[in-house]
N, C-alpha and C. Protein backbone atom coordinates (compact mmCIF):
# COMPACT_ATOMS: atom_id res chain seq x y z
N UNK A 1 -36.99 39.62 -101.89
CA UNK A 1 -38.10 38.76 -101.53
C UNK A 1 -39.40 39.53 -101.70
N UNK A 2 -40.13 38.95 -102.20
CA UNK A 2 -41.75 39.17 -102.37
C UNK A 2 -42.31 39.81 -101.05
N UNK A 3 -42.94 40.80 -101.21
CA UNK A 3 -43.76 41.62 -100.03
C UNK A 3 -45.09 40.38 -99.08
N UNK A 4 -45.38 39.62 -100.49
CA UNK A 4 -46.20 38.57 -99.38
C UNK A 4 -45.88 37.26 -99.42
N UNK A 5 -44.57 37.22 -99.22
CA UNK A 5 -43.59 35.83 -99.11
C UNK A 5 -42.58 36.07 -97.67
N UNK A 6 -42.39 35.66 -96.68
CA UNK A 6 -41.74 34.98 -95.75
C UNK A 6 -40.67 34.04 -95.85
N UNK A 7 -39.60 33.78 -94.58
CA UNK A 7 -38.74 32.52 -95.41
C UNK A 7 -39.47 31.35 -95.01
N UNK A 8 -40.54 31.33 -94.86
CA UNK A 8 -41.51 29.67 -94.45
C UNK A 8 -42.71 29.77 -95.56
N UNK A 9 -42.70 30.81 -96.44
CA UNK A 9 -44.06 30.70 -97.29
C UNK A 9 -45.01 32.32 -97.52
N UNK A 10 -45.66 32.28 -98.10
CA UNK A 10 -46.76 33.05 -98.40
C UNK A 10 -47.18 33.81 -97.04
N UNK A 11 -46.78 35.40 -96.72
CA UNK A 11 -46.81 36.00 -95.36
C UNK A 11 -48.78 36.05 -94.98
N UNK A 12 -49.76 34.94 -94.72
CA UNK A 12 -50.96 34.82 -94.84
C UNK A 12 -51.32 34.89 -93.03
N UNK A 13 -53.00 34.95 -92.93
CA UNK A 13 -52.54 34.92 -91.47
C UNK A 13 -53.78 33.75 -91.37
N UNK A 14 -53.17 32.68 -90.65
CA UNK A 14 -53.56 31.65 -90.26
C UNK A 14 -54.63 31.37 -89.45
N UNK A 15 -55.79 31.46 -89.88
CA UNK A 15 -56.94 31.12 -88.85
C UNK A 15 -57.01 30.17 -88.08
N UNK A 16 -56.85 28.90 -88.52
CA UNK A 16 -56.96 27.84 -87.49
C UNK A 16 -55.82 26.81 -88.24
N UNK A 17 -55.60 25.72 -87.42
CA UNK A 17 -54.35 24.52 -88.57
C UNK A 17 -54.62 23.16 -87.97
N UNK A 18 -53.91 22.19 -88.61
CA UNK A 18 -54.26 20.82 -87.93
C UNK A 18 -52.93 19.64 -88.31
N UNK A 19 -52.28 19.47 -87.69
CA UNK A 19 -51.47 18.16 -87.84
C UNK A 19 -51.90 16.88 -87.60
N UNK A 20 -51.77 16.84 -89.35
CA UNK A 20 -52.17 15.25 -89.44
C UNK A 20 -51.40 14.07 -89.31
N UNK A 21 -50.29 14.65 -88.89
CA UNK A 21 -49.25 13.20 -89.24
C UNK A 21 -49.21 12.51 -90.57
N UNK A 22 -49.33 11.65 -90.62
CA UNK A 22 -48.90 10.80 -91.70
C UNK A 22 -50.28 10.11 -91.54
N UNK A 23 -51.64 10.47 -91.93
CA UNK A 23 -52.89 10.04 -91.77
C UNK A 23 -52.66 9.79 -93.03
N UNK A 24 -53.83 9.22 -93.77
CA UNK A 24 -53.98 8.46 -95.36
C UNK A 24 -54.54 9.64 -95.67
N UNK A 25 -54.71 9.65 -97.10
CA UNK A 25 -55.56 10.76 -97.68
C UNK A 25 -56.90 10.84 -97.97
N UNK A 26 -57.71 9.47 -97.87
CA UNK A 26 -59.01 9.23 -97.70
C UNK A 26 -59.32 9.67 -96.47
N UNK A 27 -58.66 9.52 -95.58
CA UNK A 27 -59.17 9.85 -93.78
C UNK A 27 -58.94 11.53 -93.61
N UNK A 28 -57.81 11.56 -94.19
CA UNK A 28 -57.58 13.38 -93.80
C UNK A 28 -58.15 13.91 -94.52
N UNK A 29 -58.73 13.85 -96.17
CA UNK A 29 -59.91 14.45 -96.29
C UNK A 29 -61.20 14.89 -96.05
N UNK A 30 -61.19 13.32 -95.09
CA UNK A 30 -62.93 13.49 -94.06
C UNK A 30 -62.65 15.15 -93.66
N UNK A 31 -61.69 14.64 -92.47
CA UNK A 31 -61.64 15.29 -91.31
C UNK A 31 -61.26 16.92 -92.02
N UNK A 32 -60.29 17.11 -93.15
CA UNK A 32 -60.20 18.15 -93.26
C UNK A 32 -61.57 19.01 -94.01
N UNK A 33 -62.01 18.26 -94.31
CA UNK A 33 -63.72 18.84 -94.70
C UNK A 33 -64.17 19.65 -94.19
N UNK A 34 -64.21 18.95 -92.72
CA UNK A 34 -65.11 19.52 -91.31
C UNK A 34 -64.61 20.32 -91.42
N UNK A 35 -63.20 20.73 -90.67
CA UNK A 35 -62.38 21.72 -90.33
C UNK A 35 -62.39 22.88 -91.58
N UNK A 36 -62.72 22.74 -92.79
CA UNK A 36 -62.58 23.70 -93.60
C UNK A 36 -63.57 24.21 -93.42
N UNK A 37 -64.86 23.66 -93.51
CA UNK A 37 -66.66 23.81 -93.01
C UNK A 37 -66.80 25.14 -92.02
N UNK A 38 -65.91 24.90 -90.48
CA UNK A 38 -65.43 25.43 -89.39
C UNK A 38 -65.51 27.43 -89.78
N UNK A 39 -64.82 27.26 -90.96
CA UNK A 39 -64.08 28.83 -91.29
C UNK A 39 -65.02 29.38 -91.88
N UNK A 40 -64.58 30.87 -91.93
CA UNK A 40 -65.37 31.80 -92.62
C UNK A 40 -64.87 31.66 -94.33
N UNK A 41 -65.37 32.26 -95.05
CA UNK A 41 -64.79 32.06 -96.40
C UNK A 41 -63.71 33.12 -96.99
N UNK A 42 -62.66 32.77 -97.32
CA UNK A 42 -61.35 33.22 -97.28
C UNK A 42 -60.62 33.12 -96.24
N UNK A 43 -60.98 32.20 -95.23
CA UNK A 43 -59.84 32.27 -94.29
C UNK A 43 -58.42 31.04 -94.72
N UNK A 44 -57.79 31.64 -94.10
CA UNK A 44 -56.53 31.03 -94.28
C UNK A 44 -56.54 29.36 -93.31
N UNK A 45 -56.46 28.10 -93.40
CA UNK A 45 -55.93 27.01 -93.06
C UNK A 45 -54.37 26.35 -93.15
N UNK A 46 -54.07 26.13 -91.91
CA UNK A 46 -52.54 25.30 -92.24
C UNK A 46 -52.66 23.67 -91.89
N UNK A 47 -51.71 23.28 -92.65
CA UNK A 47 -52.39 21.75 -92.48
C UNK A 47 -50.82 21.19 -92.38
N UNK A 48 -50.75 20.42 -91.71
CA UNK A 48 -49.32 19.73 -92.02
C UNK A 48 -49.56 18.38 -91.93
N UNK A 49 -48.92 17.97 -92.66
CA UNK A 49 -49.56 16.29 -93.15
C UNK A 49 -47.88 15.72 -93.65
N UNK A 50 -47.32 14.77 -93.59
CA UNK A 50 -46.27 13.89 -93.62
C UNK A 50 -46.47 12.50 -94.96
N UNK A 51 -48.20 12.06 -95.01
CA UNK A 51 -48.27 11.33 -96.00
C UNK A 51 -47.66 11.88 -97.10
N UNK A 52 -46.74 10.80 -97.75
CA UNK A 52 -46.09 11.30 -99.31
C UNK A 52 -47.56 11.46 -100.70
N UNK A 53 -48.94 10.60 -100.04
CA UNK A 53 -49.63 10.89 -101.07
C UNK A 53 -49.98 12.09 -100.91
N UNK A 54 -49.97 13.00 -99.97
CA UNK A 54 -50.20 14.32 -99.78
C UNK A 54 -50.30 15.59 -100.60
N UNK A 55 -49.08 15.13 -101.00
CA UNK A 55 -48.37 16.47 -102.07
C UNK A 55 -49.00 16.05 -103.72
N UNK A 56 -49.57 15.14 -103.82
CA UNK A 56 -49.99 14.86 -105.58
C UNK A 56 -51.83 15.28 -104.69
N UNK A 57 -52.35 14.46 -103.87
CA UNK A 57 -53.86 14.23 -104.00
C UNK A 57 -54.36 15.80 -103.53
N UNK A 58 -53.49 16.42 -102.67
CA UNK A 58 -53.96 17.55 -102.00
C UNK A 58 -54.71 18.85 -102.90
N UNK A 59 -53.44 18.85 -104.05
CA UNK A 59 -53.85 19.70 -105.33
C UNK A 59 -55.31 19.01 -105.70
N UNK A 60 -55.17 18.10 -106.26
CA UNK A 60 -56.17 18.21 -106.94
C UNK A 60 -57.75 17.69 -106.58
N UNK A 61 -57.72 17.61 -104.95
CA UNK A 61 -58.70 17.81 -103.60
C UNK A 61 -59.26 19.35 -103.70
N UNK A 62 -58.20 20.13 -103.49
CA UNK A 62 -58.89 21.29 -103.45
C UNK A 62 -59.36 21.79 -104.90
N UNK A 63 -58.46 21.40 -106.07
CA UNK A 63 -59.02 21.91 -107.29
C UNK A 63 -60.64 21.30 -107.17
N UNK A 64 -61.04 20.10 -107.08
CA UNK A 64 -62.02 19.28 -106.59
C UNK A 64 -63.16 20.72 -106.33
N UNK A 65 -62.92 20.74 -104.96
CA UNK A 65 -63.69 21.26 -103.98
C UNK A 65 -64.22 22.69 -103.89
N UNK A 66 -62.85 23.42 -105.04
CA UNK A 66 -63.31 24.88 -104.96
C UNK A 66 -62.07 25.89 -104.06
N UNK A 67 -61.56 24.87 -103.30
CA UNK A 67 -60.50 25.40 -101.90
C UNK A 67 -59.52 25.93 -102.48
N UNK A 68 -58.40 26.89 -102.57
CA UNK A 68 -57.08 26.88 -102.90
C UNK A 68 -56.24 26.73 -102.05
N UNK A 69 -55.30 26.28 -102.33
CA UNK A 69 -53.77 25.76 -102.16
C UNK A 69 -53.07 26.98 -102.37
N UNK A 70 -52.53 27.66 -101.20
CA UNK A 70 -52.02 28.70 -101.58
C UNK A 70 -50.57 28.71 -101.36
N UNK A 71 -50.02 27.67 -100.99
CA UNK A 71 -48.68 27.39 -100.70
C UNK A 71 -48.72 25.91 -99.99
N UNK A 72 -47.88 24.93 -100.43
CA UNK A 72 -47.52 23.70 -100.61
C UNK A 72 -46.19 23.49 -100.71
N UNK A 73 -45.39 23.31 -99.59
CA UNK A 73 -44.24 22.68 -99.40
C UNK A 73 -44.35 21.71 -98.38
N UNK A 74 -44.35 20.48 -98.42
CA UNK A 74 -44.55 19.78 -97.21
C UNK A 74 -43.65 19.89 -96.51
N UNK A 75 -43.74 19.35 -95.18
CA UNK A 75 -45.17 19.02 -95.06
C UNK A 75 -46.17 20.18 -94.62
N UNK A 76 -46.27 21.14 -95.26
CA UNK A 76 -46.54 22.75 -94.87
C UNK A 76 -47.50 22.86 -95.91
N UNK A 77 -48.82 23.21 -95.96
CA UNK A 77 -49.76 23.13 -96.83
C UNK A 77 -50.79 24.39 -96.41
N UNK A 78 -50.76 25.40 -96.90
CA UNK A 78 -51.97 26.72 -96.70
C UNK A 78 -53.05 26.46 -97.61
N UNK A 79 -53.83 26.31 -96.95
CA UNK A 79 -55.43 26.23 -97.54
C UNK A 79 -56.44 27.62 -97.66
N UNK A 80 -56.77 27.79 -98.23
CA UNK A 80 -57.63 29.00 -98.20
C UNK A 80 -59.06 28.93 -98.97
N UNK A 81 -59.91 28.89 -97.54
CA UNK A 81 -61.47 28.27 -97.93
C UNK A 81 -62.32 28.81 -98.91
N UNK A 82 -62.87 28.37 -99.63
CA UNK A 82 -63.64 28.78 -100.59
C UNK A 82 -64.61 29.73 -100.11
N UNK A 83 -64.98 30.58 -101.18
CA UNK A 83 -66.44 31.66 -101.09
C UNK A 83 -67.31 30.59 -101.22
N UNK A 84 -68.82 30.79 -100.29
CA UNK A 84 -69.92 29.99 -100.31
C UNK A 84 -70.43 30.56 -101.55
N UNK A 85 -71.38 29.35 -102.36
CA UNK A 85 -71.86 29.86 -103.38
C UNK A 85 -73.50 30.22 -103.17
């Protein structure tokens, strides 16, 4: 096993996280905005979200935004906030 892999994912250390349930992906984008806003830049986010549109819109939200996706298995999603420009 990979030195920065775990058996749950990418061994990262989690600044803050948020369970969304099964929220839509228009609504959990609001909210995950804020919450990304919240962090310093490079911090680590966990998000767990249950919507099945999750796993297609999430990628290409953060490609969007600048954010990476640093591990994506739902409903298990590491975010890692962008550098301010």
């Amino acid at each position: 096993m990979d030195d920065d892999m775990d058996a749950t994912g990418p061994a990262l250390e989690v600044a803050d996280g948020w369970d969304a349930g099964d929220l839509g992906c228009g609504e959990l984008v609001i909210v995950l905005r804020a919450r990304l806003a919240a962090l310093r830049p490079g911090q680590v986010f966990q998000l767990l979200a249950t919507d099945p549109g999750v796993r297609h819109d999430l990628p290409a939200w953060a490609g969007l935004t600048g954010h990476r996706l640093a591990h994506a298995d739902p409903p298990r999603y590491l975010i890692i906030r962008r550098e301010d420009s």
